[in-house]
N, C-alpha and C. Protein backbone atom coordinates (compact mmCIF):
# COMPACT_ATOMS: atom_id res chain seq x y z
N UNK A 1 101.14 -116.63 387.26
CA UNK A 1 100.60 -117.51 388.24
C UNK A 1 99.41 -118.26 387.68
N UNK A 2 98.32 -117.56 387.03
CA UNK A 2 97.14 -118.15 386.18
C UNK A 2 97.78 -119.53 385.16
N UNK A 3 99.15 -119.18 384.90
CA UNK A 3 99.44 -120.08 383.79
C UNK A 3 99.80 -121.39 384.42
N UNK A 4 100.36 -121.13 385.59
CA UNK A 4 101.13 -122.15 386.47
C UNK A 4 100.21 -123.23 386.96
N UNK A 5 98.63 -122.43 387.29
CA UNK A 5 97.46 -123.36 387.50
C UNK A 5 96.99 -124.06 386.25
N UNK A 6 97.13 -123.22 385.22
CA UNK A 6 96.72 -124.29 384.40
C UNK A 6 97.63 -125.33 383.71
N UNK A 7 99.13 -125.10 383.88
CA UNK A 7 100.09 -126.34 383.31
C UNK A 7 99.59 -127.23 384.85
N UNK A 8 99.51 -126.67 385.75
CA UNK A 8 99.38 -127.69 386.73
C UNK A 8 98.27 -128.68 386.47
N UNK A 9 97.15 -128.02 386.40
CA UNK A 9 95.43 -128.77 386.25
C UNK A 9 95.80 -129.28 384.80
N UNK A 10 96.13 -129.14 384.27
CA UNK A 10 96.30 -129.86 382.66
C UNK A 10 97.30 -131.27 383.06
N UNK A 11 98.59 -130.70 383.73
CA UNK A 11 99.13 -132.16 384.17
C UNK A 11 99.06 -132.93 384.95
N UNK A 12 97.96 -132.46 386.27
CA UNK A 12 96.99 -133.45 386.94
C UNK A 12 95.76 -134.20 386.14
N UNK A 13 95.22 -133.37 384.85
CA UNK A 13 94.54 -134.05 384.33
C UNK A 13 94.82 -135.16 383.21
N UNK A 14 96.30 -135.11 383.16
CA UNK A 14 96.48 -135.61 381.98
C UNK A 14 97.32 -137.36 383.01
N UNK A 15 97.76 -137.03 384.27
CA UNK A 15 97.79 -137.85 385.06
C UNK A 15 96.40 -138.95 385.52
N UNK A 16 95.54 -138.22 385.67
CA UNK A 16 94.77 -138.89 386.41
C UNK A 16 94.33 -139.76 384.99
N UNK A 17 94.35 -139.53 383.60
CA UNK A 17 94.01 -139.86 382.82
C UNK A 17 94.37 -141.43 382.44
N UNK A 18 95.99 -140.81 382.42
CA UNK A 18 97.25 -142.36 382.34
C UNK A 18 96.61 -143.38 383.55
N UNK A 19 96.13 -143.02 384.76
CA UNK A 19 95.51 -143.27 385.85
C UNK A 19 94.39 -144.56 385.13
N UNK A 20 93.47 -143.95 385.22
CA UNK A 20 92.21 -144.63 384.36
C UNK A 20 92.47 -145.60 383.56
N UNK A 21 93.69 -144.85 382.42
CA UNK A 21 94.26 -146.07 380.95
C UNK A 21 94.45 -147.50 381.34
N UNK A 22 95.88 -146.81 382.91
CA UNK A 22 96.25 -148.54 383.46
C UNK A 22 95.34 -149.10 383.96
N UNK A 23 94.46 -148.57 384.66
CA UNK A 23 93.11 -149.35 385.59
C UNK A 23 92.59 -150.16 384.62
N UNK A 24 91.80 -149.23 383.42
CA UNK A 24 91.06 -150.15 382.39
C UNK A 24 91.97 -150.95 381.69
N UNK A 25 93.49 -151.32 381.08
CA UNK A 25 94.23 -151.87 380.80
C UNK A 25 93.98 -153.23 381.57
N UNK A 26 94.94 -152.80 382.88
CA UNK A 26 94.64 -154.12 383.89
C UNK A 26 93.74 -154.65 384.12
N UNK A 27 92.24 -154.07 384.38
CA UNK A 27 90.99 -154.89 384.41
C UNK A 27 90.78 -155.80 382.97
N UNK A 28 91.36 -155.01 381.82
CA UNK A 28 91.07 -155.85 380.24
C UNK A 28 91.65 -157.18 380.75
N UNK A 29 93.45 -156.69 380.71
CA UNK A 29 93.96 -158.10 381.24
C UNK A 29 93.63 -159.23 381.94
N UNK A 30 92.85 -158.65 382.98
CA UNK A 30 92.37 -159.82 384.06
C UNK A 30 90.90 -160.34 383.65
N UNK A 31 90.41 -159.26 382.63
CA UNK A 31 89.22 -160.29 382.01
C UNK A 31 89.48 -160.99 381.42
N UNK A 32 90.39 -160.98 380.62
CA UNK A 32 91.07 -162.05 379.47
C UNK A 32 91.87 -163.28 379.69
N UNK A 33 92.74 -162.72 380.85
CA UNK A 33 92.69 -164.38 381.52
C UNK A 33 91.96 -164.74 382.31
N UNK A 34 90.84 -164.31 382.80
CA UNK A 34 89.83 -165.48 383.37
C UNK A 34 88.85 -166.22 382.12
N UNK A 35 89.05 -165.50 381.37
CA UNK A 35 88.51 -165.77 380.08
C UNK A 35 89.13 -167.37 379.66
N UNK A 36 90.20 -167.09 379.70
CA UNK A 36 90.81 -168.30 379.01
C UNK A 36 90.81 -169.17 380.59
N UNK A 37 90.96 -168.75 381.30
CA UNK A 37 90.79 -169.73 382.76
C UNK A 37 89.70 -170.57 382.33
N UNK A 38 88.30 -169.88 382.03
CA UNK A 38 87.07 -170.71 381.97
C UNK A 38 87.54 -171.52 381.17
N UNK A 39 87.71 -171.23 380.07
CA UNK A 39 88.19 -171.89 378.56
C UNK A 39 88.57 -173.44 379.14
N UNK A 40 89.50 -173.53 379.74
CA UNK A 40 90.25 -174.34 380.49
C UNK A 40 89.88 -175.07 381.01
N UNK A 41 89.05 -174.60 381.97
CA UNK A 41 88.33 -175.47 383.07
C UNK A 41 86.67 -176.19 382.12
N UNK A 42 86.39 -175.44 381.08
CA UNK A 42 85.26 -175.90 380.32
C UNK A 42 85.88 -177.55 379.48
N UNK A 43 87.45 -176.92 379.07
CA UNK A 43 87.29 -178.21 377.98
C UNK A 43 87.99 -179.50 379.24
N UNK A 44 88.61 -178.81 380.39
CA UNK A 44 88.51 -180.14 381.63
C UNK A 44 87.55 -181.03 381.75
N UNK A 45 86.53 -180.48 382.07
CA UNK A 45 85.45 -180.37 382.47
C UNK A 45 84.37 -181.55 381.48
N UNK A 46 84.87 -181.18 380.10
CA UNK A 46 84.47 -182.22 378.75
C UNK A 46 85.41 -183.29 378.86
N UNK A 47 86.31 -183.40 379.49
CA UNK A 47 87.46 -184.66 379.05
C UNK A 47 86.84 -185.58 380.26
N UNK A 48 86.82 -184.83 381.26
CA UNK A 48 86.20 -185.43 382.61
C UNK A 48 85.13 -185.88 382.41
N UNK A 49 84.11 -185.52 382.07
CA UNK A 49 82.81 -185.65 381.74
C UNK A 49 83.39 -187.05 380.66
N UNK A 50 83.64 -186.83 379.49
CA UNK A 50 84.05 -188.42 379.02
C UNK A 50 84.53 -189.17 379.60
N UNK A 51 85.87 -189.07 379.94
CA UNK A 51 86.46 -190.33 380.98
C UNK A 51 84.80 -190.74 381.89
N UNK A 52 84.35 -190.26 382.52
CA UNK A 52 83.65 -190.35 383.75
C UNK A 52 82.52 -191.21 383.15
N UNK A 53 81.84 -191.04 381.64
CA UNK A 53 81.50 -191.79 380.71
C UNK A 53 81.76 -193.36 380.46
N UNK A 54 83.40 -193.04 380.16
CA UNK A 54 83.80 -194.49 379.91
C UNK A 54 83.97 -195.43 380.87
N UNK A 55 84.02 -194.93 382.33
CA UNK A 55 84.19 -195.11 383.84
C UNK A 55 82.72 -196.08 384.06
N UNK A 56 81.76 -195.18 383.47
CA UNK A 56 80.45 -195.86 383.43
C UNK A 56 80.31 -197.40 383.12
N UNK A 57 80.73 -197.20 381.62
CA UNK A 57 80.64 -198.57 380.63
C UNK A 57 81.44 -199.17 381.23
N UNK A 58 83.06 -199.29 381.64
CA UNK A 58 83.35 -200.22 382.28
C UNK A 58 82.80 -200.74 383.65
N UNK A 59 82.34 -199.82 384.42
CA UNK A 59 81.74 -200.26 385.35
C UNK A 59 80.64 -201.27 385.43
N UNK A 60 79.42 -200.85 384.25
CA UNK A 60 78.19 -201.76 383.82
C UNK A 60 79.19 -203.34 383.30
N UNK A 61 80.48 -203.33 382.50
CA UNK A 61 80.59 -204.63 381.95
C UNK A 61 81.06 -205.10 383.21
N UNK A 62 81.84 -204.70 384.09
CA UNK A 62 82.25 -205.24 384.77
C UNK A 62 81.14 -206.08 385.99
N UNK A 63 79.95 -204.91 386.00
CA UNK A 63 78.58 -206.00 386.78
C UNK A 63 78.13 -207.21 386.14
N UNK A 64 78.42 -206.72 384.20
CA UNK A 64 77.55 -208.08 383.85
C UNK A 64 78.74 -209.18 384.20
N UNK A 65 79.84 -208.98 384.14
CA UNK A 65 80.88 -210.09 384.44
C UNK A 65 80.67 -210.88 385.61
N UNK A 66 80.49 -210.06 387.00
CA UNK A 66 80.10 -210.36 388.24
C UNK A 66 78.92 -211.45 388.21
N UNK A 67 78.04 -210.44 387.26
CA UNK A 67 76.66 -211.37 387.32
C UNK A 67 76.80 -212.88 386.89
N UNK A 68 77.43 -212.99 385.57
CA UNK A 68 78.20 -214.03 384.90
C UNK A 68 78.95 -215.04 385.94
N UNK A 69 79.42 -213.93 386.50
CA UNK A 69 80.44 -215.65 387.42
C UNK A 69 79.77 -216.10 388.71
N UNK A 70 78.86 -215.23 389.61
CA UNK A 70 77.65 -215.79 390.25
C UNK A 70 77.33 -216.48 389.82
N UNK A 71 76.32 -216.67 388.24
CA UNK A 71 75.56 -217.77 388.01
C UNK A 71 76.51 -219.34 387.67
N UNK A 72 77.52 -218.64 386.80
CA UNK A 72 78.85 -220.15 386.85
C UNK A 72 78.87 -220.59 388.39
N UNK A 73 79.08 -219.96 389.23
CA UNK A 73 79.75 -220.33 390.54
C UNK A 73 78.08 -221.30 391.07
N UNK A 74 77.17 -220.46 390.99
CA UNK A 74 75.71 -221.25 391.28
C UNK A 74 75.52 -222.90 390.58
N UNK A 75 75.60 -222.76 389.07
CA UNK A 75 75.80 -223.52 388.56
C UNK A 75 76.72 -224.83 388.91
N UNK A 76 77.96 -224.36 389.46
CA UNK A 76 78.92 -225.52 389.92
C UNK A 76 78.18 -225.70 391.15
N UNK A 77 78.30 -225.09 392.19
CA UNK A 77 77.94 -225.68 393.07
C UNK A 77 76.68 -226.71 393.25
N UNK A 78 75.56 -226.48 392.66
CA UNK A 78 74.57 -227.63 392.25
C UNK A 78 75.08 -228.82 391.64
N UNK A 79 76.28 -228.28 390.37
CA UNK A 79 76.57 -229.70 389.95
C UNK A 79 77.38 -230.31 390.61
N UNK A 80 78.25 -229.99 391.63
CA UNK A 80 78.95 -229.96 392.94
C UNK A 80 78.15 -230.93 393.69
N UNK A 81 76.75 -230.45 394.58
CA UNK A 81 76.10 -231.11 394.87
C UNK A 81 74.95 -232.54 394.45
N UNK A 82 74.82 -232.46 393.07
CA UNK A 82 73.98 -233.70 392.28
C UNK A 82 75.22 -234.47 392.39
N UNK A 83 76.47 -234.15 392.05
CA UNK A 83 77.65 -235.20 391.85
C UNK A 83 77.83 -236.04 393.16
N UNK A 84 78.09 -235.32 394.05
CA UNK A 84 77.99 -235.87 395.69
C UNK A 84 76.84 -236.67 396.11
N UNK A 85 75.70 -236.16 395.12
CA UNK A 85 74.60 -237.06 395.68
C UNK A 85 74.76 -238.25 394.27
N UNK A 86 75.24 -238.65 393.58
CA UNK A 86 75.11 -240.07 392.76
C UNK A 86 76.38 -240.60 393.57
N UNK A 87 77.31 -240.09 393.87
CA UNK A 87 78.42 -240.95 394.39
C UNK A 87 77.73 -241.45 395.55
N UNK A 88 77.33 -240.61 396.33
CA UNK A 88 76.27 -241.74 397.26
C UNK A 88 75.57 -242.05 397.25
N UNK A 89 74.82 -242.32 396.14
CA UNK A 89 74.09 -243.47 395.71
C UNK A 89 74.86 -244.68 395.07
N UNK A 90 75.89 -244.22 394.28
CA UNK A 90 76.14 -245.53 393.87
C UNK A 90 77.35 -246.21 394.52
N UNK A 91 78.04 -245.92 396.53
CA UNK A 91 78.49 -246.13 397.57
C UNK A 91 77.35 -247.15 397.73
N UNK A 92 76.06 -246.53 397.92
CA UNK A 92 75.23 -247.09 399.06
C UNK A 92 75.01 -248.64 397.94
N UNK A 93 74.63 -248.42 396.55
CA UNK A 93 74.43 -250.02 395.38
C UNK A 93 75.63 -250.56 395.38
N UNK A 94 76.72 -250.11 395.97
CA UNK A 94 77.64 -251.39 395.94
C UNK A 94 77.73 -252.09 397.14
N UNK A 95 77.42 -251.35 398.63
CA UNK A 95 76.97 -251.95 399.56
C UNK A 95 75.81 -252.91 399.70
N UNK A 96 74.91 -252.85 398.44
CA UNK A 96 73.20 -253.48 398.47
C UNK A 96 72.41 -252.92 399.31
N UNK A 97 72.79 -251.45 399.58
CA UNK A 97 71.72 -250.79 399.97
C UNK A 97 71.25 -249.77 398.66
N UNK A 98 70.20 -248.86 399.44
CA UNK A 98 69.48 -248.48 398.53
C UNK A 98 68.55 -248.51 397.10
N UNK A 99 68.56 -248.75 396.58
CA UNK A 99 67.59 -248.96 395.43
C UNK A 99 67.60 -250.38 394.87
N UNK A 100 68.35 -250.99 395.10
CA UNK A 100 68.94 -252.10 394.63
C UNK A 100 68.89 -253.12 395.90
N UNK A 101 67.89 -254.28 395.81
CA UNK A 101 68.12 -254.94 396.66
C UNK A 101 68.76 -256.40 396.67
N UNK A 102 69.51 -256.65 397.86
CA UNK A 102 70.49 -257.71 397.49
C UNK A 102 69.95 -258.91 397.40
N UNK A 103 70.56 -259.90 396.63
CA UNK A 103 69.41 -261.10 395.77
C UNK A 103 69.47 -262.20 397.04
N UNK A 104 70.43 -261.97 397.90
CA UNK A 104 70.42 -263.03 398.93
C UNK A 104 70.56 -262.12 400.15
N UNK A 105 70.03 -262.35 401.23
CA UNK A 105 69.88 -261.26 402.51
C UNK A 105 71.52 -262.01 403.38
N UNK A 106 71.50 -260.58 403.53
CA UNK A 106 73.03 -260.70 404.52
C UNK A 106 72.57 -261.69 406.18
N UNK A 107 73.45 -261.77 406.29
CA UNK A 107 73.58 -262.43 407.57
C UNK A 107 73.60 -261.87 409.05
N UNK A 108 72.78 -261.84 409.84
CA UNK A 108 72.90 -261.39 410.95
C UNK A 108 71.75 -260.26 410.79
């Protein structure tokens, strides 16, 4: 009977042992792929971070472009407006008005 307790307690202990092995096994495992999870999400994380970079620079050229065609568009429109203003001036000198006065006065 003494012997029976101890094959028993020897093969509960040698159970609870295998017990422990898989626990620490499986916890290794699951450190090791979160391990490489990070891994993963770190070099994402760098590609993103560049793109998000280059996202930048196009964004800045694309303001100076904006800025660029504001001042064209400013630009026309003044010369837009000086143009409108010589055509009516030189409407009003073929009528003999304005700057130009007519060498014989109209009638009436």
């Amino acid at each position: 009977m003494d012997m029976m307790l101890t094959e028993a307690n020897s093969l509960d202990i040698v159970t609870r042992m295998l017990e422990i092995a898989t626990t620490v096994g499986a916890v290794g495992v699951v450190v090791y792929k979160l391990g490489r999870t990070v891994e993963k999400f770190e070099a994402v994380g760098l590609q993103q971070a560049h793109e998000i970079n280059e996202l930048k620079k196009d964004v800045r050229a694309m303001g100076e472009l904006i800025t660029q065609v504001a001042v064209q568009t400013s630009r026309q429109d003044t010369f837009e407006a000086r143009l409108a203003r010589m055509e009516q001036l030189q409407d009003d000198m073929r009528r003999g008005e304005g700057f130009i006065l007519p060498i014989t006065p109209r009638p009436g």
